[in-house]
Structure formats: structure tokens, C-alpha cells
C-alpha atoms as a PDB file:
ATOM      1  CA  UNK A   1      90.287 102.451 167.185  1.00  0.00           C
ATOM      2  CA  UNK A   2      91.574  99.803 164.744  1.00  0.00           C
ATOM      3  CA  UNK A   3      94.141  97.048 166.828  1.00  0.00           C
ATOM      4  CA  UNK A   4      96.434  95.375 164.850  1.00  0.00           C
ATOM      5  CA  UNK A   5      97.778  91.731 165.252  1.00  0.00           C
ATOM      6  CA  UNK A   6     101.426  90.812 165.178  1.00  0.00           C
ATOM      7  CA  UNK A   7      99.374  88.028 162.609  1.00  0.00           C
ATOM      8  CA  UNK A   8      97.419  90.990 161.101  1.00  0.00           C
ATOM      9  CA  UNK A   9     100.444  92.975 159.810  1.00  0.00           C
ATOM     10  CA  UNK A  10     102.142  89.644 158.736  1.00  0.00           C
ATOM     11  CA  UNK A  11      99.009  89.005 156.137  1.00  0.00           C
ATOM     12  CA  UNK A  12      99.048  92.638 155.387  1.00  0.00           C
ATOM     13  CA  UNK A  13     103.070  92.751 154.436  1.00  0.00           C
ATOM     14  CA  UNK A  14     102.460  89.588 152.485  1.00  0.00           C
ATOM     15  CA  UNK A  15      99.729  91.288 150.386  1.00  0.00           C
ATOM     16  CA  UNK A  16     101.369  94.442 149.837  1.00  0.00           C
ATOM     17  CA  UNK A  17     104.515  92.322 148.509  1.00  0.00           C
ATOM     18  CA  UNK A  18     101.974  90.186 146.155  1.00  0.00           C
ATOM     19  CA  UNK A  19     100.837  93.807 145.393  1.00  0.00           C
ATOM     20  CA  UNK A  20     103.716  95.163 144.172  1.00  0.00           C
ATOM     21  CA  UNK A  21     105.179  92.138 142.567  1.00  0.00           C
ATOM     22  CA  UNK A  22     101.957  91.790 140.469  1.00  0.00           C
ATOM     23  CA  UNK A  23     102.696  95.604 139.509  1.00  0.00           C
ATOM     24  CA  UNK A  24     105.800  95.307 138.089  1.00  0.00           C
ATOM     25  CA  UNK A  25     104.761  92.123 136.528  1.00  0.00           C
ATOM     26  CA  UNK A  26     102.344  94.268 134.531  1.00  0.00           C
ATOM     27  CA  UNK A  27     104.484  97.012 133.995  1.00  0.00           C
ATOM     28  CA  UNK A  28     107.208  94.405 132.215  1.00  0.00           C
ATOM     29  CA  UNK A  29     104.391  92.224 130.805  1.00  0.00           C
ATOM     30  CA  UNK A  30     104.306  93.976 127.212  1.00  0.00           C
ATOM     31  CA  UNK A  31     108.605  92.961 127.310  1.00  0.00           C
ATOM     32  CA  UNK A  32     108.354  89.594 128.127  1.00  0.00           C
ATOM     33  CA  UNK A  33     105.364  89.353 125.568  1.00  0.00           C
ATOM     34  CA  UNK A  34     107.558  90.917 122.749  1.00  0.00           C
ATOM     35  CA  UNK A  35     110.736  88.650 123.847  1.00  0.00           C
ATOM     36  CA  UNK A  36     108.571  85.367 123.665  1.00  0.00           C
ATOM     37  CA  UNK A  37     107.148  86.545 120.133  1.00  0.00           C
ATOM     38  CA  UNK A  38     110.877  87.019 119.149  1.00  0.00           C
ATOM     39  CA  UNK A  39     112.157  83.685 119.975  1.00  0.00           C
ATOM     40  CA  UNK A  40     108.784  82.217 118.658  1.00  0.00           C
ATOM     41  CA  UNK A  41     109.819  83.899 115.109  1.00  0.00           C
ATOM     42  CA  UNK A  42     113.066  82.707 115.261  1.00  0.00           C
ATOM     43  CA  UNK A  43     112.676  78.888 116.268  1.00  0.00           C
ATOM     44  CA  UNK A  44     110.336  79.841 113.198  1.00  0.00           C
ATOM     45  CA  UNK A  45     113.158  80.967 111.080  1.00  0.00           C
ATOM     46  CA  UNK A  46     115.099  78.240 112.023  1.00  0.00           C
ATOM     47  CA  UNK A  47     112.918  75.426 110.798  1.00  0.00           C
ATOM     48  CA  UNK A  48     112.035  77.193 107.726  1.00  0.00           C
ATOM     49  CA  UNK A  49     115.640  77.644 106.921  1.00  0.00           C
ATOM     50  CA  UNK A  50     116.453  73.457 107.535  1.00  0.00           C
ATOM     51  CA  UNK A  51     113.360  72.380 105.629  1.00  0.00           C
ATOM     52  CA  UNK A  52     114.205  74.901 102.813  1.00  0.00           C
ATOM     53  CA  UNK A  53     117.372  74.035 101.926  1.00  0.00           C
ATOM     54  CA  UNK A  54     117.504  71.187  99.633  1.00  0.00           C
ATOM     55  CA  UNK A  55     115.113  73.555  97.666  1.00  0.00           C
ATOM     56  CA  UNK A  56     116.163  76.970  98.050  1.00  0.00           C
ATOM     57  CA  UNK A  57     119.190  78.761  99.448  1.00  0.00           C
ATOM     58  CA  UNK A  58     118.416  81.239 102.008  1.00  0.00           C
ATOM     59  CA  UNK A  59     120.717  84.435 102.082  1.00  0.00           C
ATOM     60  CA  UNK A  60     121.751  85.117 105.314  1.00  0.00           C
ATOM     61  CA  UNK A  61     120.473  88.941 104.608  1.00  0.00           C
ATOM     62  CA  UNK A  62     117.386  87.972 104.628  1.00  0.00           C
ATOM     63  CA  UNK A  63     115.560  88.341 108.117  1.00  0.00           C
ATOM     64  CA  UNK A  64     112.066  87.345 108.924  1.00  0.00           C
ATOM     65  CA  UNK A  65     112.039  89.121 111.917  1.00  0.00           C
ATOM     66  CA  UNK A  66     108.805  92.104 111.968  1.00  0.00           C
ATOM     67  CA  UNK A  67     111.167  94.446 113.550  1.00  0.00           C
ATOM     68  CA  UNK A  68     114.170  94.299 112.001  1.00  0.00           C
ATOM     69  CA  UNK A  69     112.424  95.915 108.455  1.00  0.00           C
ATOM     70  CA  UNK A  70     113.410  99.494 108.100  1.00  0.00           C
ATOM     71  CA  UNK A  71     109.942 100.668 107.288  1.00  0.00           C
ATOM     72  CA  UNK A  72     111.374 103.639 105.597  1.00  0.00           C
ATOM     73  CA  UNK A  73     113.951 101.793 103.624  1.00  0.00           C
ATOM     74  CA  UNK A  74     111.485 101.527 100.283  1.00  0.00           C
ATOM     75  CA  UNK A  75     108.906 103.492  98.708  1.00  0.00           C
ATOM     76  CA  UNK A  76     105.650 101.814  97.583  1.00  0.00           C
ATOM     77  CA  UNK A  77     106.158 102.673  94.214  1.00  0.00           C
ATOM     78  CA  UNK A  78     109.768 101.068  94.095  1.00  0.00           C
ATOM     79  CA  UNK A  79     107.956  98.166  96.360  1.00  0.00           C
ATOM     80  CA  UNK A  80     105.473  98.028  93.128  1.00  0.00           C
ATOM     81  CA  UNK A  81     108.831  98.091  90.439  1.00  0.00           C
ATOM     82  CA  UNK A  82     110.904  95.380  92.555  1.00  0.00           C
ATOM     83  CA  UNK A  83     107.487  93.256  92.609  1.00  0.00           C
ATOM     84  CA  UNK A  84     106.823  93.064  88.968  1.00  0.00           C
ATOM     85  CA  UNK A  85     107.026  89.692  86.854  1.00  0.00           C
ATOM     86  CA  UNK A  86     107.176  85.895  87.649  1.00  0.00           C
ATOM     87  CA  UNK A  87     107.509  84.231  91.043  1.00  0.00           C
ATOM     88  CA  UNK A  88     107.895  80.122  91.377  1.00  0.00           C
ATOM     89  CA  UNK A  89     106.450  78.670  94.130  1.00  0.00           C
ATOM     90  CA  UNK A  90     108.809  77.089  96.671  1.00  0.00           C
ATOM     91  CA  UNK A  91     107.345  76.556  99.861  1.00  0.00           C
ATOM     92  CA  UNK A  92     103.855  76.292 100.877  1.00  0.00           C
ATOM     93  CA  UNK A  93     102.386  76.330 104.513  1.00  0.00           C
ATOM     94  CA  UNK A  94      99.062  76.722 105.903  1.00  0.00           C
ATOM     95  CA  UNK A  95      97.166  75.855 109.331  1.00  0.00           C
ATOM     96  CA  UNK A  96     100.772  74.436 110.582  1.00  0.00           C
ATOM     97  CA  UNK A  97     100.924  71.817 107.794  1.00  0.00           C
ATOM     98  CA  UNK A  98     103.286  71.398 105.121  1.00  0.00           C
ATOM     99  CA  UNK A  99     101.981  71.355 101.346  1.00  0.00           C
ATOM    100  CA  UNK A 100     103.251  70.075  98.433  1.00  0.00           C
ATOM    101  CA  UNK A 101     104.885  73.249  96.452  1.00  0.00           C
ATOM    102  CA  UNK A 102     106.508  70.893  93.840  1.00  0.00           C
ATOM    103  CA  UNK A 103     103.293  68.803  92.925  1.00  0.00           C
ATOM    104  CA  UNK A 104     102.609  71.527  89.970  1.00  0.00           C
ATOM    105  CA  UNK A 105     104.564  74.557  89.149  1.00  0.00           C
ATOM    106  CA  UNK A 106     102.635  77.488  90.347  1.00  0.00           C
ATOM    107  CA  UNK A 107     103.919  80.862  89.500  1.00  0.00           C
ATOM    108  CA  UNK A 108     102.611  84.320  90.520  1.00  0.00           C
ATOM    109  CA  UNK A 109     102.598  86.912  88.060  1.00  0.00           C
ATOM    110  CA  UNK A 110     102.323  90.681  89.024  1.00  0.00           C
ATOM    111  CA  UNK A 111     102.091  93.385  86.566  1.00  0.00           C
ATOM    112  CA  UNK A 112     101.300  96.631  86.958  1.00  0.00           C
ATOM    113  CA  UNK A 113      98.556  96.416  90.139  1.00  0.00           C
ATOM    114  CA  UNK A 114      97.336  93.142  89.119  1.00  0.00           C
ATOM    115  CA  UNK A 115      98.099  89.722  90.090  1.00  0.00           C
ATOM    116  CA  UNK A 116      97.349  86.072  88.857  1.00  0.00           C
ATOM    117  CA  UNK A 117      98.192  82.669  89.628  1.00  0.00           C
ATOM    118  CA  UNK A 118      98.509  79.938  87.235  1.00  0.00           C
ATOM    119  CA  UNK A 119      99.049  76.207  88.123  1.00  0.00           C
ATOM    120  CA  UNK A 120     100.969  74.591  85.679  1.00  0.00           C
ATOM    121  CA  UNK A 121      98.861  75.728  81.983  1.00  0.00           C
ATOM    122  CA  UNK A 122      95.927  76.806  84.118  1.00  0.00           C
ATOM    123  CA  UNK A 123      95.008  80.511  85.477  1.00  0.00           C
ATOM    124  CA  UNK A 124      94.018  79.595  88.652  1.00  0.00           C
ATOM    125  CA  UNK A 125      92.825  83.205  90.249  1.00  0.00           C
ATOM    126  CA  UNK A 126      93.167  86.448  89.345  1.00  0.00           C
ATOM    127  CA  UNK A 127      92.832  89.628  90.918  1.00  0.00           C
ATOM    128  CA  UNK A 128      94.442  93.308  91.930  1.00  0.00           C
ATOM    129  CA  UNK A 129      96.875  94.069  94.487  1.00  0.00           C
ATOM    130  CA  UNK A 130      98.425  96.994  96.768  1.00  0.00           C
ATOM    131  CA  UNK A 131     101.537  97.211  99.080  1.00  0.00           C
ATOM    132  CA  UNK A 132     102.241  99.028 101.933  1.00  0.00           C
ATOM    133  CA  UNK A 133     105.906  98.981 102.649  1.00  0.00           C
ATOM    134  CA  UNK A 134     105.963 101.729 105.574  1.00  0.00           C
ATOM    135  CA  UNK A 135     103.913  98.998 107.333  1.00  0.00           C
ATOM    136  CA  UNK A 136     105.564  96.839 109.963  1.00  0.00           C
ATOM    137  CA  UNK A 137     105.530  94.387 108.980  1.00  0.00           C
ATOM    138  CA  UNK A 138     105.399  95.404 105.399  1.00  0.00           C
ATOM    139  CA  UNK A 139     101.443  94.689 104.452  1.00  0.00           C
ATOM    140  CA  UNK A 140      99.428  94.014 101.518  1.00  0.00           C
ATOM    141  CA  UNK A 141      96.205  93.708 100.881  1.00  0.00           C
ATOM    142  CA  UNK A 142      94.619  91.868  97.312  1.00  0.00           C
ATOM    143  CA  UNK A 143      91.395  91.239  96.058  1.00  0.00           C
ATOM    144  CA  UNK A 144      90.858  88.284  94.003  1.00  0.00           C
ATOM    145  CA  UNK A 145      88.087  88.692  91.174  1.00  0.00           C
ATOM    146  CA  UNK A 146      88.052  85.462  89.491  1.00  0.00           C
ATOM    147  CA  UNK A 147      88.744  81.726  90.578  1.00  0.00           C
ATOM    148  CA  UNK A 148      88.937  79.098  88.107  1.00  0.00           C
ATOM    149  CA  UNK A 149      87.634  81.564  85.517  1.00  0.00           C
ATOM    150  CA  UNK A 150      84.427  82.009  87.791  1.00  0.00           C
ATOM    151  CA  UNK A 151      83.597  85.909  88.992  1.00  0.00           C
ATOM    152  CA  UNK A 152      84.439  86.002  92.377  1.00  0.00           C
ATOM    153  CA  UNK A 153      85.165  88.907  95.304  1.00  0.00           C
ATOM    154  CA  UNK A 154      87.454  87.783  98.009  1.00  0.00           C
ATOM    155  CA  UNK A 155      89.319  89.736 100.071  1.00  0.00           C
ATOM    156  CA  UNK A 156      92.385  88.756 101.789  1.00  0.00           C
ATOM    157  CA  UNK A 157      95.163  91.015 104.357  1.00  0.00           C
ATOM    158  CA  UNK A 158      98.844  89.927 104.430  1.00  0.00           C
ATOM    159  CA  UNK A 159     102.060  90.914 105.011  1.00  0.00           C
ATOM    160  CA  UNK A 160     104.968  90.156 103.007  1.00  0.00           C
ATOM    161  CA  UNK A 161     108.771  90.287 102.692  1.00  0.00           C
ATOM    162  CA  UNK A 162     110.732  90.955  99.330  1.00  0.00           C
ATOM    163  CA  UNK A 163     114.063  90.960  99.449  1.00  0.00           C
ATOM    164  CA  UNK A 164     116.144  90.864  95.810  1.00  0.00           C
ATOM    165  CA  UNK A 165     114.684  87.508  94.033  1.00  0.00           C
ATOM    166  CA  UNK A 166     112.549  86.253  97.409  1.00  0.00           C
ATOM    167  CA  UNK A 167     109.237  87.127  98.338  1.00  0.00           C
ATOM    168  CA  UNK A 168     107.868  85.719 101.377  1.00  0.00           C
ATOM    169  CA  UNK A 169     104.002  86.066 101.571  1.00  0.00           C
ATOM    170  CA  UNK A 170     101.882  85.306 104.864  1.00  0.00           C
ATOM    171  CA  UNK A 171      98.154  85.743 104.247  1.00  0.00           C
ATOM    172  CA  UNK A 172      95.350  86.020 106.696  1.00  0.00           C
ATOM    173  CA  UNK A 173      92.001  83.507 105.041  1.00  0.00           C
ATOM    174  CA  UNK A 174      90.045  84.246 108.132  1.00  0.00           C
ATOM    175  CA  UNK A 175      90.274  88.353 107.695  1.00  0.00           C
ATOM    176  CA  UNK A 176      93.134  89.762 110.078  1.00  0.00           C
ATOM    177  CA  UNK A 177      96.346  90.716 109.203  1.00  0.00           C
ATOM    178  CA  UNK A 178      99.340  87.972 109.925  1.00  0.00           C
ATOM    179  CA  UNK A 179     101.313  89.539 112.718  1.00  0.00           C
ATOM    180  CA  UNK A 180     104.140  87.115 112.021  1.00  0.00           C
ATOM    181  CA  UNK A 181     105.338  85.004 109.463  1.00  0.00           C
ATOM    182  CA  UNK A 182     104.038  81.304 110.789  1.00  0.00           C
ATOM    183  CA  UNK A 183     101.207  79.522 110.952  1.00  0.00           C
ATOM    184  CA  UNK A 184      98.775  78.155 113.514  1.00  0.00           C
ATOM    185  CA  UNK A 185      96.978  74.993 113.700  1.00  0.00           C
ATOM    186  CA  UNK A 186      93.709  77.101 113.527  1.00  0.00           C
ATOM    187  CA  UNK A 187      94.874  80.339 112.464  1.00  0.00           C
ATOM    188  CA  UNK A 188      93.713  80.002 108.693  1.00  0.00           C
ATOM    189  CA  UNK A 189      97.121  81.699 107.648  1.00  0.00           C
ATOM    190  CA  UNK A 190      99.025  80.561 104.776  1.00  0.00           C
ATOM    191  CA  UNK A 191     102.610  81.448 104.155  1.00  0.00           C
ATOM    192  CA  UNK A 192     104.296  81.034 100.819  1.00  0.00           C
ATOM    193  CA  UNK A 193     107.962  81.607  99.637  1.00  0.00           C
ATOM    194  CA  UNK A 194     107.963  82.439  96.075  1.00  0.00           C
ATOM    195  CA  UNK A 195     111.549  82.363  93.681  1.00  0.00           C
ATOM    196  CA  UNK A 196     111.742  85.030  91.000  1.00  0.00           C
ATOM    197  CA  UNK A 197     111.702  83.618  88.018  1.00  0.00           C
ATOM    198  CA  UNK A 198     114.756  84.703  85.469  1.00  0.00           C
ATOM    199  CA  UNK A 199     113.614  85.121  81.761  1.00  0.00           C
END
């Protein structure tokens, strides 16, 4: 027959409590995780909209936030309509450093389901291009075929926001899908802020 200490049921009440606590821990783990990506994305928000504006004016409609896009609210084929014709590059990220977007004017072009890039007189890349709106984040994937006028085959998942004349891109160079629009020191992201371009 087991004998239990006064010492013995102390440890034991002590573990059960660590027990437990660790339990609910887990249970509320995938919350706290969610919360901390929130304020992550907004301390994100925040700095992009203080270095932006001397170049761009941010309307306060616009929200970077992952969950706050309806994923309903557009079709892909409007997605494809609203996405048609020049974008000027404004801002330029990528592995947590700041680039120079005014060095050269580099506008994206989409028409139809094809994309290029030109640097000031130059086509830069080239390539095709799908949307997934009902994503959420909304997501794209696009394929560029030729860089510097050299056949090439590159891959590349994003996701994207475009709301009226701003598209904000966040692509994925190392093969996954951004889950958020930032950038890591090593994360071989990129995120772009393009300005329609008014003929």
C-alpha cells in the first residue's frame, strides 16, 4: 500500500497546478500568437505610414491588416480589371532594408495576364501573372520569363493589396508565401508599394 507524505502531496499539488497551467497555456497559445502577429503588423503599419509620407499619402481606408480583407468582397476577374495598366514605384523594401525607389522610375505594367517591369527606358523582366483574391491574404503568384531580355523561368508566391490607385505587393524570393506584409532580416521577402499611374 502506497503512503503518502505531507511533503509528497505538496510536490504532487505543485505539479498538478504546473499541469494545468501549462494546459491552458496551450489551449490560449494559438490567441496570444495571433494577438502578437497583430500588433507586429501594425507597429508595421505605423512605420510604413511615417516613412511614406513625404512621398505618398496613405488613405486611412486602406488597412494592411491580413484579416481585415473581406475575401469575398472582389472577384478575380474584377481583381484582373482593377489591376490593369501602369504602376510607379514608391516604396521599396527587402530583407528589412530600405531601397532607393526614386533612384530610377520603375513602373509595372499589367495587361491582360501579363506583367513587365521597366526601369526608366529599359524592360527589365517580363513575365505572366494570376490573382487570387478569395485568398487571405489576397495571393498571387507570377512567373517571370525573361530578365534583361535573357530567357529565364522564375517563380515567385506573394500576396498583395489593391485598393483604388495603391497596390501593395509582398513577394516571397526564397519560395513561401508572405504571411504578412513586412520583411525580415533573412526572410528574402520584398515588399513594394506601387502608385497608379494616370494617363
Amino acid at each position: 500500500m502506497l503512503r503518502f507524505t505531507t511533503r509528497d502531496i505538496l510536490w504532487l499539488t505543485v505539479v498538478v497546478a504546473l499541469l494545468l497551467a501549462l494546459w491552458i497555456d496551450h489551449r490560449d497559445l494559438v490567441a496570444v500568437r495571433e494577438h502578437a502577429v497583430q500588433l507586429r503588423q501594425n507597429l508595421e503599419i505605423a512605420r510604413l505610414r511615417s516613412e511614406l509620407s513625404a512621398k505618398i499619402t496613405l488613405p486611412d481606408s486602406v488597412d494592411l491588416l491580413a484579416a481585415e480583407v473581406d475575401p469575398h468582397s472582389r472577384t478575380a476577374r474584377q481583381e484582373m480589371q482593377n489591376i490593369q495598366g501602369d504602376w510607379l514605384l514608391v516604396y521599396w523594401r527587402m530583407n528589412a532594408k530600405d531601397l532607393d525607389a526614386a533612384k530610377e522610375k520603375i513602373v509595372l505594367t499589367f495587361t491582360d495576364n501579363e506583367f513587365s517591369v521597366r526601369i526608366g527606358d529599359r524592360l527589365h523582366e517580363a513575365g505572366t501573372f494570376s490573382l487570387n483574391p478569395a485568398a487571405s491574404p489576397p495571393a498571387f503568384d507570377h512567373t517571370v520569363t525573361t530578365i534583361e531580355g535573357k530567357p529565364a523561368e522564375l517563380r515567385l508566391p506573394g500576396i498583395y493589396l489593391l485598393r483604388d490607385d495603391l497596390l501593395i505587393v509582398c513577394v516571397g524570393y526564397g519560395g513561401d508565401r508572405p504571411k504578412t506584409f513586412s520583411t525580415g532580416a533573412v526572410s528574402s521577402e520584398e515588399l513594394v508599394i506601387y502608385r497608379r499611374l494616370i494617363k
